[in-house]
N, C-alpha and C. Protein backbone atom coordinates (compact mmCIF):
# COMPACT_ATOMS: atom_id res chain seq x y z
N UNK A 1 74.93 80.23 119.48
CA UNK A 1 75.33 81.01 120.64
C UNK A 1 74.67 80.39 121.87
N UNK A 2 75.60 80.43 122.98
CA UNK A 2 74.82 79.74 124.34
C UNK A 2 74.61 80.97 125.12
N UNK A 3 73.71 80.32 126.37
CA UNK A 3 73.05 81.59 127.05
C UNK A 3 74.08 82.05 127.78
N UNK A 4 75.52 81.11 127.80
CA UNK A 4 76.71 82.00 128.44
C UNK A 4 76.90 83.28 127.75
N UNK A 5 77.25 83.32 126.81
CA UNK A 5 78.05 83.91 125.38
C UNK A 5 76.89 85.44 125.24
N UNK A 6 75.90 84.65 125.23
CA UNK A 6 74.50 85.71 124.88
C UNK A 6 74.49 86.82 126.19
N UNK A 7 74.33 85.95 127.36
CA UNK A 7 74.81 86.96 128.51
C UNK A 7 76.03 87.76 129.04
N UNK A 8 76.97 87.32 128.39
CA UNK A 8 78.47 88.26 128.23
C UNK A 8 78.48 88.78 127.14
N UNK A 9 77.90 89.18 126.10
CA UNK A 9 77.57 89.69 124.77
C UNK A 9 76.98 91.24 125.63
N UNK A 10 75.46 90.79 126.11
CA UNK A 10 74.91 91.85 127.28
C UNK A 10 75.76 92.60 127.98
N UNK A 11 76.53 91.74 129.06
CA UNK A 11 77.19 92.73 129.53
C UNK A 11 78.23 93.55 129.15
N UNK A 12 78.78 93.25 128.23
CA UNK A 12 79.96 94.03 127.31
C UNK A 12 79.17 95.49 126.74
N UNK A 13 77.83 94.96 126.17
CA UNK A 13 77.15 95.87 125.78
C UNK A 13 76.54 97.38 126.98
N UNK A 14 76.27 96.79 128.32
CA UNK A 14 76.01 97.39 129.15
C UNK A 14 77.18 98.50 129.72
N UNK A 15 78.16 97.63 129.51
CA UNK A 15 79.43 98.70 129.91
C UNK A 15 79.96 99.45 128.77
N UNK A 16 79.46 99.51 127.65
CA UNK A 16 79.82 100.47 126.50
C UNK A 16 81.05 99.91 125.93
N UNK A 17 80.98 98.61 126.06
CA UNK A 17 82.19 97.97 125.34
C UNK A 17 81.43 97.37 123.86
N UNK A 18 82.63 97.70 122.73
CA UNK A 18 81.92 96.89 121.65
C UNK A 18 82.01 94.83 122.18
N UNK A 19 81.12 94.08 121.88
CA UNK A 19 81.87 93.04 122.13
C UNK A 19 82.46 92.25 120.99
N UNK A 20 82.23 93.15 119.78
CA UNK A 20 83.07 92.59 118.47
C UNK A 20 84.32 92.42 118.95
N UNK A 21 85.14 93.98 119.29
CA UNK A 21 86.05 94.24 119.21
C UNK A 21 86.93 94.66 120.40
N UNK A 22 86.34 94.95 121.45
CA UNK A 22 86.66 94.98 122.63
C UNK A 22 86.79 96.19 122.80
N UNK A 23 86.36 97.08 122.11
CA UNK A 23 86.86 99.25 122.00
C UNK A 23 85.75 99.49 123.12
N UNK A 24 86.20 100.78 123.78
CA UNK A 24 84.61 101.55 124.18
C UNK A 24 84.29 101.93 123.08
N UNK A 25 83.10 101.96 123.34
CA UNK A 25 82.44 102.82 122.08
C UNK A 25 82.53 104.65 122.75
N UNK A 26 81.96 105.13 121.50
CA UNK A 26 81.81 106.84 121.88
C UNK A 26 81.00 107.36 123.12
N UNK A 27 81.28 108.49 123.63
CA UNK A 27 80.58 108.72 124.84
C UNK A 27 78.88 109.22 123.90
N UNK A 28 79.12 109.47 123.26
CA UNK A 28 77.55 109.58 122.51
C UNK A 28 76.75 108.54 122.32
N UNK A 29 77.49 107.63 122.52
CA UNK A 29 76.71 106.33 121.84
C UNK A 29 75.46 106.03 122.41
N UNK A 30 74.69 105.29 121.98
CA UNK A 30 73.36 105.24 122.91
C UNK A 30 73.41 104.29 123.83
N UNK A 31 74.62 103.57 124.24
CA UNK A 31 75.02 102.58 124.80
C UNK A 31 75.19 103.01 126.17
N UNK A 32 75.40 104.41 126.10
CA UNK A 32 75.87 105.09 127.55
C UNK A 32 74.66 105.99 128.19
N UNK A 33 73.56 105.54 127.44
CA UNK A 33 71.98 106.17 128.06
C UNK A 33 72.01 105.14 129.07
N UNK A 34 71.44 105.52 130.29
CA UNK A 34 71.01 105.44 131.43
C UNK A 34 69.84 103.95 131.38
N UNK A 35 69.16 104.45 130.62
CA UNK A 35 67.95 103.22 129.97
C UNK A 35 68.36 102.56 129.74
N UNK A 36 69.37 102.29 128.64
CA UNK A 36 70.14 101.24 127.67
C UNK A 36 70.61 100.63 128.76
N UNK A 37 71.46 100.77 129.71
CA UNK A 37 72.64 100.38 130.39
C UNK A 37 71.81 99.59 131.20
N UNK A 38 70.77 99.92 131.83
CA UNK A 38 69.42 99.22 133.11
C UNK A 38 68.95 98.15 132.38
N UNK A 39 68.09 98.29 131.21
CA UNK A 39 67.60 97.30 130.23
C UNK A 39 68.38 96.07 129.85
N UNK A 40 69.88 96.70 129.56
CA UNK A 40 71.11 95.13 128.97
C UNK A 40 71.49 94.74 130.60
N UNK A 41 71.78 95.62 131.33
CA UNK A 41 71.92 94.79 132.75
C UNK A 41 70.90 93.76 133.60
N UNK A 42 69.28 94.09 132.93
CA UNK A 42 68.33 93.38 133.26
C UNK A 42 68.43 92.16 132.53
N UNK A 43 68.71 92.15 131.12
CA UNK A 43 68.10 91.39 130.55
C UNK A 43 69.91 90.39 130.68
N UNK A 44 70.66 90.52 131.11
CA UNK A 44 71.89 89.40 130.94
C UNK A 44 71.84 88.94 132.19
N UNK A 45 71.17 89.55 133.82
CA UNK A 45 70.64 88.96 134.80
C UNK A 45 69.47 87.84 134.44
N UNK A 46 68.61 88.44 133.84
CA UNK A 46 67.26 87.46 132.98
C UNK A 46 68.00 86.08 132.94
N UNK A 47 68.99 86.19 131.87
CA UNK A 47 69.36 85.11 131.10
C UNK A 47 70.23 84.39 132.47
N UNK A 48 70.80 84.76 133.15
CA UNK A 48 71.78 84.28 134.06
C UNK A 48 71.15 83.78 134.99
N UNK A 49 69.90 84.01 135.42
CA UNK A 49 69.27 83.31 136.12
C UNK A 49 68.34 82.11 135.82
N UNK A 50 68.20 82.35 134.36
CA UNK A 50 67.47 81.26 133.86
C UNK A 50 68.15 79.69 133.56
N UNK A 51 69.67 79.66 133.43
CA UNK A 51 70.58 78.78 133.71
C UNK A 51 71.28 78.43 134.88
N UNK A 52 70.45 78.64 136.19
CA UNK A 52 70.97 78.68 137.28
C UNK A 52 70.95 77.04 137.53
């Protein structure tokens, strides 16, 4: 996996998208906590800047 792939993996994840499959996931999911969403948006910025 490249740090492209790894960082669009993140953001799929941040928006409550599976990125297996392309579904939202459930509004329960823990994907749609507030934390979760800040944390995968930090960390696919992380990576995106580190291949600048």
């Amino acid at each position: 996996m490249t740090s492209t792939e790894a960082a669009d993996v993140l953001e799929f994840l941040a928006k409550g998208i599976d990125p297996t499959t392309g579904e939202v996931v459930a509004e329960d999911n823990l994907l749609h906590h507030s934390m979760v969403v800040r944390a995968l948006f930090m960390g696919r910025h992380g990576i995106a800047r580190e291949w600048v």
